[in-house]
C-alpha atoms as a PDB file:
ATOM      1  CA  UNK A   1      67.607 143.495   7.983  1.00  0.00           C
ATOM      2  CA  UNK A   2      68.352 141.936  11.482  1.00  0.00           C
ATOM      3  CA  UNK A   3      70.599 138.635  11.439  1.00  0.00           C
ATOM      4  CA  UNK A   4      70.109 135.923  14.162  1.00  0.00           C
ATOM      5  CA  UNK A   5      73.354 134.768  14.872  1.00  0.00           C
ATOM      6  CA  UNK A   6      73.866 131.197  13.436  1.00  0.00           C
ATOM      7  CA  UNK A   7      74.465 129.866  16.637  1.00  0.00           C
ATOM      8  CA  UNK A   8      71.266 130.669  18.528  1.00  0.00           C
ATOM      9  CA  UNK A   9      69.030 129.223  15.126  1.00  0.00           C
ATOM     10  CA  UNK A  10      69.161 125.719  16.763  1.00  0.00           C
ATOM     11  CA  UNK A  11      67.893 126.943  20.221  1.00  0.00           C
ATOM     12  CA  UNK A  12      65.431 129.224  19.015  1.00  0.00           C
ATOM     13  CA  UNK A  13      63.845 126.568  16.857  1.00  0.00           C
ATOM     14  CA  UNK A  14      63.486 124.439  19.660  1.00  0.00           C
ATOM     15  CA  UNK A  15      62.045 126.942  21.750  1.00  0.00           C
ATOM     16  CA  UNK A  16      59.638 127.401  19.009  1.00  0.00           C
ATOM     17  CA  UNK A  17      58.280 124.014  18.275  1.00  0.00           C
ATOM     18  CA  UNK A  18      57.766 123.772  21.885  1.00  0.00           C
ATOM     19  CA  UNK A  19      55.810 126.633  22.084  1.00  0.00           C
ATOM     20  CA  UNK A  20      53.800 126.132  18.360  1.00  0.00           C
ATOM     21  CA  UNK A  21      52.398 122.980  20.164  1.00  0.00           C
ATOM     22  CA  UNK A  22      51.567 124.998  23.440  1.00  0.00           C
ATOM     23  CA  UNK A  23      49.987 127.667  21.529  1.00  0.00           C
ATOM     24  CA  UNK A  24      48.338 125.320  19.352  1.00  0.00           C
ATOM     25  CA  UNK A  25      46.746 124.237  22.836  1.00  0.00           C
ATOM     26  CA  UNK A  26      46.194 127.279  23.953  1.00  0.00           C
ATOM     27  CA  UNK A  27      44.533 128.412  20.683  1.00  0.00           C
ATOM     28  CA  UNK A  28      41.573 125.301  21.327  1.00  0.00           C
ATOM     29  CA  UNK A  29      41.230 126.522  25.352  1.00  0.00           C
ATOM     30  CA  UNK A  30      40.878 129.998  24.080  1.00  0.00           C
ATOM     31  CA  UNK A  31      38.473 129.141  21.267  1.00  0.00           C
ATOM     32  CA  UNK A  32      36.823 127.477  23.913  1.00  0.00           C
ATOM     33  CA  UNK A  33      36.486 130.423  26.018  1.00  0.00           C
ATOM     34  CA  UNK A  34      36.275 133.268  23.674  1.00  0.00           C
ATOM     35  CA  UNK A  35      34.964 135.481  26.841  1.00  0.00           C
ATOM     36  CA  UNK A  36      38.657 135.168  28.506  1.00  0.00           C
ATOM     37  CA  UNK A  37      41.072 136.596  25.744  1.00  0.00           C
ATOM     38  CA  UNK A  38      43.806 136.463  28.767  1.00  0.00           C
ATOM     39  CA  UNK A  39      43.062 132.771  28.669  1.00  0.00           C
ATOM     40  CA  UNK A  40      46.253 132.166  26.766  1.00  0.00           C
ATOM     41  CA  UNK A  41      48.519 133.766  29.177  1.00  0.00           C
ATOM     42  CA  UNK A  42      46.930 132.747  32.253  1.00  0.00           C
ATOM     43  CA  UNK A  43      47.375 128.623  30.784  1.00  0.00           C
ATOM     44  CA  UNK A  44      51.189 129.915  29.829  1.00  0.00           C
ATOM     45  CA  UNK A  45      51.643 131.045  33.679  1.00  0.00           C
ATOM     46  CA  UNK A  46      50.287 128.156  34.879  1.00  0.00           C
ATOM     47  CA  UNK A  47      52.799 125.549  32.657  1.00  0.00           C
ATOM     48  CA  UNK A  48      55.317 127.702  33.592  1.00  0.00           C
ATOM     49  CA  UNK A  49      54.431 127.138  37.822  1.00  0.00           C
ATOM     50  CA  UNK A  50      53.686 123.369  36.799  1.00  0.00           C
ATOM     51  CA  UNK A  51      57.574 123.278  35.220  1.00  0.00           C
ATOM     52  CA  UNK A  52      58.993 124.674  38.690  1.00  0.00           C
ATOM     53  CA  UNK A  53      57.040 122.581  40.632  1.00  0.00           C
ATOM     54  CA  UNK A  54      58.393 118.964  38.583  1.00  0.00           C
ATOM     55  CA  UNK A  55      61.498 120.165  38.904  1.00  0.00           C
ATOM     56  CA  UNK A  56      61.899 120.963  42.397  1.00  0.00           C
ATOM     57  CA  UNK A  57      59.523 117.782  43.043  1.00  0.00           C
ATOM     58  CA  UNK A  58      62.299 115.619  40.823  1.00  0.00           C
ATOM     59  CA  UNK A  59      64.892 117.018  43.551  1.00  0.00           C
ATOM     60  CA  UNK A  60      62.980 115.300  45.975  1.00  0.00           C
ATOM     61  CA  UNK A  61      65.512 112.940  48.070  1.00  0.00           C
ATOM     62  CA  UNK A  62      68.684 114.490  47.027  1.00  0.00           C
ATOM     63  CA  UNK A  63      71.023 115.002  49.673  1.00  0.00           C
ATOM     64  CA  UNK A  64      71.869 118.424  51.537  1.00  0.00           C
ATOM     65  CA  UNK A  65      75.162 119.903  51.114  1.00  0.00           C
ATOM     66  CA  UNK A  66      75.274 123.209  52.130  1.00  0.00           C
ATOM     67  CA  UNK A  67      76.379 125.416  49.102  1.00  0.00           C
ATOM     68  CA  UNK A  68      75.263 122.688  47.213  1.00  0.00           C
ATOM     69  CA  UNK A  69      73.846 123.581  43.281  1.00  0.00           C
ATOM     70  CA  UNK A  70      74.072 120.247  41.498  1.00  0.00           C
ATOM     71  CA  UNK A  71      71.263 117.689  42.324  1.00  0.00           C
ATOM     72  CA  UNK A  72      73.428 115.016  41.295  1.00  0.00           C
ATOM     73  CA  UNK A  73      75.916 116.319  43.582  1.00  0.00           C
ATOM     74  CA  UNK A  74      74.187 117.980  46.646  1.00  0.00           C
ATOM     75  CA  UNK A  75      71.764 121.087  47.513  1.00  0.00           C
ATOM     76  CA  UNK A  76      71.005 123.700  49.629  1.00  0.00           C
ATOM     77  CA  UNK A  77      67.922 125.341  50.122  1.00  0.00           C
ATOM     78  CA  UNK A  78      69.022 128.776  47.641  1.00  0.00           C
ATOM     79  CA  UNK A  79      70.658 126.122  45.257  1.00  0.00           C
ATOM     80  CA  UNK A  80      67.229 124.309  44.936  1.00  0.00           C
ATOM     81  CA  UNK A  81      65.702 127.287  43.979  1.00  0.00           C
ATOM     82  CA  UNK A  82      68.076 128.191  41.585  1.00  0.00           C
ATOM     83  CA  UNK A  83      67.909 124.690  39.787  1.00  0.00           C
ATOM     84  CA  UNK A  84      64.095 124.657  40.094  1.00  0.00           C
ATOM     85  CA  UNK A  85      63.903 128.633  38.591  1.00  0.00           C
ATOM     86  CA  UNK A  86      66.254 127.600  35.892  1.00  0.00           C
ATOM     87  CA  UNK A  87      63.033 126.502  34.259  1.00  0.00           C
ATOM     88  CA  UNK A  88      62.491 130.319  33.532  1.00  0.00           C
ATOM     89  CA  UNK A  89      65.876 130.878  32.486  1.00  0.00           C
ATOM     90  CA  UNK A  90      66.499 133.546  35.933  1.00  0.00           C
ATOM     91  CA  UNK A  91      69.732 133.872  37.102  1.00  0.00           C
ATOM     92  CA  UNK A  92      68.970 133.931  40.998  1.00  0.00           C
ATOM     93  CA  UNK A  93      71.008 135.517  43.595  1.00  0.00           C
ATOM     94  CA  UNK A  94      73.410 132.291  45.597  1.00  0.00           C
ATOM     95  CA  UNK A  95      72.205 132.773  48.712  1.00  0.00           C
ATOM     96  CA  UNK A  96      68.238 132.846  50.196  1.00  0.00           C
ATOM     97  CA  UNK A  97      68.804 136.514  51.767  1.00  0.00           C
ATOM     98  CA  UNK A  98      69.467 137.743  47.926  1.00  0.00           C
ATOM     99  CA  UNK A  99      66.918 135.627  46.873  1.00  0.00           C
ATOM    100  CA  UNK A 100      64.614 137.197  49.481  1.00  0.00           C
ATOM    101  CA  UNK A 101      64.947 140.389  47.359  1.00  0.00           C
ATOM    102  CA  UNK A 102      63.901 139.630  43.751  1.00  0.00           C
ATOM    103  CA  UNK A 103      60.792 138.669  42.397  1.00  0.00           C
ATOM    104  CA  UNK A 104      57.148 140.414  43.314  1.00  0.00           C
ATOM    105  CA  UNK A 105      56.325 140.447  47.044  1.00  0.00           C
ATOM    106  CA  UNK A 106      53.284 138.480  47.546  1.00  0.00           C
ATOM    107  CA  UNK A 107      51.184 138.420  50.734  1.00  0.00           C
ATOM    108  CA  UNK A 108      52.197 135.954  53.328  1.00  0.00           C
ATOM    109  CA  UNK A 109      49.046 134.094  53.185  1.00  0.00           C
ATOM    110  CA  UNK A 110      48.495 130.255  52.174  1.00  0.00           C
ATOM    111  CA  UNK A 111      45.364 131.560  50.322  1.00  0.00           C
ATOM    112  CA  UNK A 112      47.211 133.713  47.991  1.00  0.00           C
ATOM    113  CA  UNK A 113      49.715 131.498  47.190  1.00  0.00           C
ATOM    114  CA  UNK A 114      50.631 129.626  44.004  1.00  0.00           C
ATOM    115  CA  UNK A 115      52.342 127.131  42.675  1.00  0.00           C
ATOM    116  CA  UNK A 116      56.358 127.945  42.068  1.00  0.00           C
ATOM    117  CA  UNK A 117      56.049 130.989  44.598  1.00  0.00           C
ATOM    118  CA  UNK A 118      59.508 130.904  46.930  1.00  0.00           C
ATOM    119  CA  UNK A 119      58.564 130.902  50.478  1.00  0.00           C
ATOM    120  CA  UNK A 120      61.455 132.931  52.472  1.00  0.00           C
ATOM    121  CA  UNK A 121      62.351 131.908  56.107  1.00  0.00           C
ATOM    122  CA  UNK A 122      64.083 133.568  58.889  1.00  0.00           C
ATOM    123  CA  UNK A 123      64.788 135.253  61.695  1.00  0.00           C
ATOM    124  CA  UNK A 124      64.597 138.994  62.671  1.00  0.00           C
ATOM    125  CA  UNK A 125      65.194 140.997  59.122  1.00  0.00           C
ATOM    126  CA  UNK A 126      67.662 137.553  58.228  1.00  0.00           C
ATOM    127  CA  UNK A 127      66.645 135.529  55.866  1.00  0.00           C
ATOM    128  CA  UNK A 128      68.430 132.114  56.121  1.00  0.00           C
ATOM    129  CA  UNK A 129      66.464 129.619  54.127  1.00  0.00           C
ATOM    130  CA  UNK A 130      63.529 129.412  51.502  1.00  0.00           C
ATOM    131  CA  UNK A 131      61.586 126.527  50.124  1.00  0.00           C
ATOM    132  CA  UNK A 132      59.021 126.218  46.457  1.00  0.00           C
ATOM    133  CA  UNK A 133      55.438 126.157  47.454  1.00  0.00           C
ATOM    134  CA  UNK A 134      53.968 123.092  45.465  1.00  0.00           C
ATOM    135  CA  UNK A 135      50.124 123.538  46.063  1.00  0.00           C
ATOM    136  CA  UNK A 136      47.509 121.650  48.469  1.00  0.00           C
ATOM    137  CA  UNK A 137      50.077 123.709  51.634  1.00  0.00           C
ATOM    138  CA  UNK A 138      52.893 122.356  50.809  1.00  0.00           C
ATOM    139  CA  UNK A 139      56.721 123.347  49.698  1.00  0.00           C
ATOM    140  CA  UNK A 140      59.788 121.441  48.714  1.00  0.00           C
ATOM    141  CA  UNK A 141      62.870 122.832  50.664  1.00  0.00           C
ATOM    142  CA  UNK A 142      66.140 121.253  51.405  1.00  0.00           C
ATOM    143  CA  UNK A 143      66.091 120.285  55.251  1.00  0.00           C
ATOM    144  CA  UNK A 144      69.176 120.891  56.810  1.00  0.00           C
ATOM    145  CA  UNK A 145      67.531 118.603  59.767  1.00  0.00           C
ATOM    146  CA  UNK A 146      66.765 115.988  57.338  1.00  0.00           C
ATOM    147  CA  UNK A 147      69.829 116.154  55.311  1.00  0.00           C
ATOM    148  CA  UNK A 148      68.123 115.893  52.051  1.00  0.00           C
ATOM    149  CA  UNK A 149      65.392 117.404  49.814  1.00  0.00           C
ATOM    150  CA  UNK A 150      61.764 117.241  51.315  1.00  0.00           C
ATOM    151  CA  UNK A 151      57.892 118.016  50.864  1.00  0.00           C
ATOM    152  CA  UNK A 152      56.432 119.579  54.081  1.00  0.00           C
ATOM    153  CA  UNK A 153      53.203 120.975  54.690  1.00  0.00           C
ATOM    154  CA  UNK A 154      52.956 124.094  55.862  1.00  0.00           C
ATOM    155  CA  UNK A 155      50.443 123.690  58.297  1.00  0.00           C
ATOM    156  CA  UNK A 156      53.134 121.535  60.560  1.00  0.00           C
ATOM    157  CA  UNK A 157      54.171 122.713  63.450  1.00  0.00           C
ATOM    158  CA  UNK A 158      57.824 122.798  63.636  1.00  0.00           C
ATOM    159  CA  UNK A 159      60.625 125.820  64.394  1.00  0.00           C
ATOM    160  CA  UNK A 160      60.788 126.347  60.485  1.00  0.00           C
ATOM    161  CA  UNK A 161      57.341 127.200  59.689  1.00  0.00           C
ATOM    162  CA  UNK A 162      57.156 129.706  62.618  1.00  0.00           C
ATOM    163  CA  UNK A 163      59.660 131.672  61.004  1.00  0.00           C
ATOM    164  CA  UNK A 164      58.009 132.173  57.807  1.00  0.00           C
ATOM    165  CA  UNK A 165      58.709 135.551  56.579  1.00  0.00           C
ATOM    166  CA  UNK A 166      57.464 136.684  53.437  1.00  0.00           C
ATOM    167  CA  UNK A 167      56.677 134.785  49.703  1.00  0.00           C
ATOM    168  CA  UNK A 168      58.319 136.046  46.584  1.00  0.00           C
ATOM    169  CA  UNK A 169      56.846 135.306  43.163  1.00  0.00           C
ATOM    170  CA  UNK A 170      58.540 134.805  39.861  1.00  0.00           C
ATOM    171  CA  UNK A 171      55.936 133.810  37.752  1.00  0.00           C
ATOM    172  CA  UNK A 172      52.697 135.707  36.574  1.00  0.00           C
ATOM    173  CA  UNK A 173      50.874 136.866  33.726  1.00  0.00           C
ATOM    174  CA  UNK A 174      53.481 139.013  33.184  1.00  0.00           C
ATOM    175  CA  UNK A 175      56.556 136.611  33.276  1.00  0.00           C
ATOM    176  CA  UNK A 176      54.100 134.549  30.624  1.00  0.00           C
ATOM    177  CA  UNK A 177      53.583 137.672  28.369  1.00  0.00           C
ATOM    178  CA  UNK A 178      57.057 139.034  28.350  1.00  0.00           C
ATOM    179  CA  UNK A 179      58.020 135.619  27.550  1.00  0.00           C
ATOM    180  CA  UNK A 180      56.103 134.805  24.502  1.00  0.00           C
ATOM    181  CA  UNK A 181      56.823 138.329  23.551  1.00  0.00           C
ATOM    182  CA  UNK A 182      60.244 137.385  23.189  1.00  0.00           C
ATOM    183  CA  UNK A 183      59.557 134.087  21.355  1.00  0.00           C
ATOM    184  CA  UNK A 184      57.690 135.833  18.401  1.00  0.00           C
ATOM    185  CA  UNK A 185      60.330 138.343  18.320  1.00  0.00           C
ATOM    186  CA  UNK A 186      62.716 135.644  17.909  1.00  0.00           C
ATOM    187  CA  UNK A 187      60.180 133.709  15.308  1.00  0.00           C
ATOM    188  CA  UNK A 188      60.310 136.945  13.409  1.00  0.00           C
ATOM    189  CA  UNK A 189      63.740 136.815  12.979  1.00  0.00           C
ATOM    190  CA  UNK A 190      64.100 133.844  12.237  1.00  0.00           C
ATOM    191  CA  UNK A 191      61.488 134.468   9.158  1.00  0.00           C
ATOM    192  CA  UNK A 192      63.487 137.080   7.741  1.00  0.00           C
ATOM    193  CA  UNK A 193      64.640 136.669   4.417  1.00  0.00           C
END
């Protein structure tokens, strides 16, 4: 018989009444579209972009501090990230060069993106700053020019945008499945007599 430490019960049962009433929405879209039995991961996904993008829209206006991780406090462009991923739990690299190098490469194409996708900036094979696209061509980044947290469209022409590099996604069907994967595992445990 497998224990759950007494300590994680509380967090775990949070993390499933959350998701009962997510999958309990889920369970009406997919009943609605019987033909798509990837429905329910696809509307997981998509929560799970819609989470980043609140949260690194909520950082909107906080100041820059470079090194910054505390949007009460101050935050750089890596630190928003970091905050904003914390939504998924991921322990990012500090800096937007390491950050450059996790996730799934995705083509650098405004077509292709999505929601919650890290845009990665720089010049030459250096990577010195990344922004969270947002949808509609636009990303929240923290503007060292600007000294704060701020939306820009991608379509502007300014120095930063001409040294987009690459996009690097966290969140897919995949993220979605391994995720509720773990959640029943953990509802299973808890169910054990």
């Amino acid at each position: 018989m497998i224990r759950t430490p007494r300590h994680l019960l509380p967090v775990l049962a949070a993390a499933l009444v959350a998701v009962s009433s997510a999958q309990a929405q889920d369970a009406r879209s997919v009943q609605l579209e019987s033909k798509k039995p990837f429905a329910a991961f696809s509307a997981s996904a998509e929560r799970m972009r819609d989470s980043i993008v609140t949260k690194a829209r909520g950082s909107i206006g906080t100041r820059y501090k470079l090194g910054g991780s505390k949007p009460g406090v101050g935050l750089d462009c890596s630190g928003l990230v970091r905050y904003a991923m914390s939504m998924l739990d991921l322990v990012l690299p500090r800096t937007a060069q390491g950050q450059a190098k996790v996730g799934t490469e995705v083509p650098k194409d405004v077509a292709a993106l999505k929601p919650g996708d890290v845009l990665t900036f720089g010049r030459g094979k250096r990577i010195s700053h990344v922004g969270i696209y947002v949808g509609d061509g636009k990303m929240v980044h923290a503007s060292t020019s600007q000294r704060r947290v701020i939306e820009t469209a991608l379509n502007k022409r300014n120095p930063l945008i001409r040294q987009w590099k690459g996009v690097r996604r966290f969140v897919d069907t995949n993220t979605a499945q391994l995720r509720d994967s773990l959640l029943a595992f953990a509802d299973s445990l808890s169910n054990t007599p």
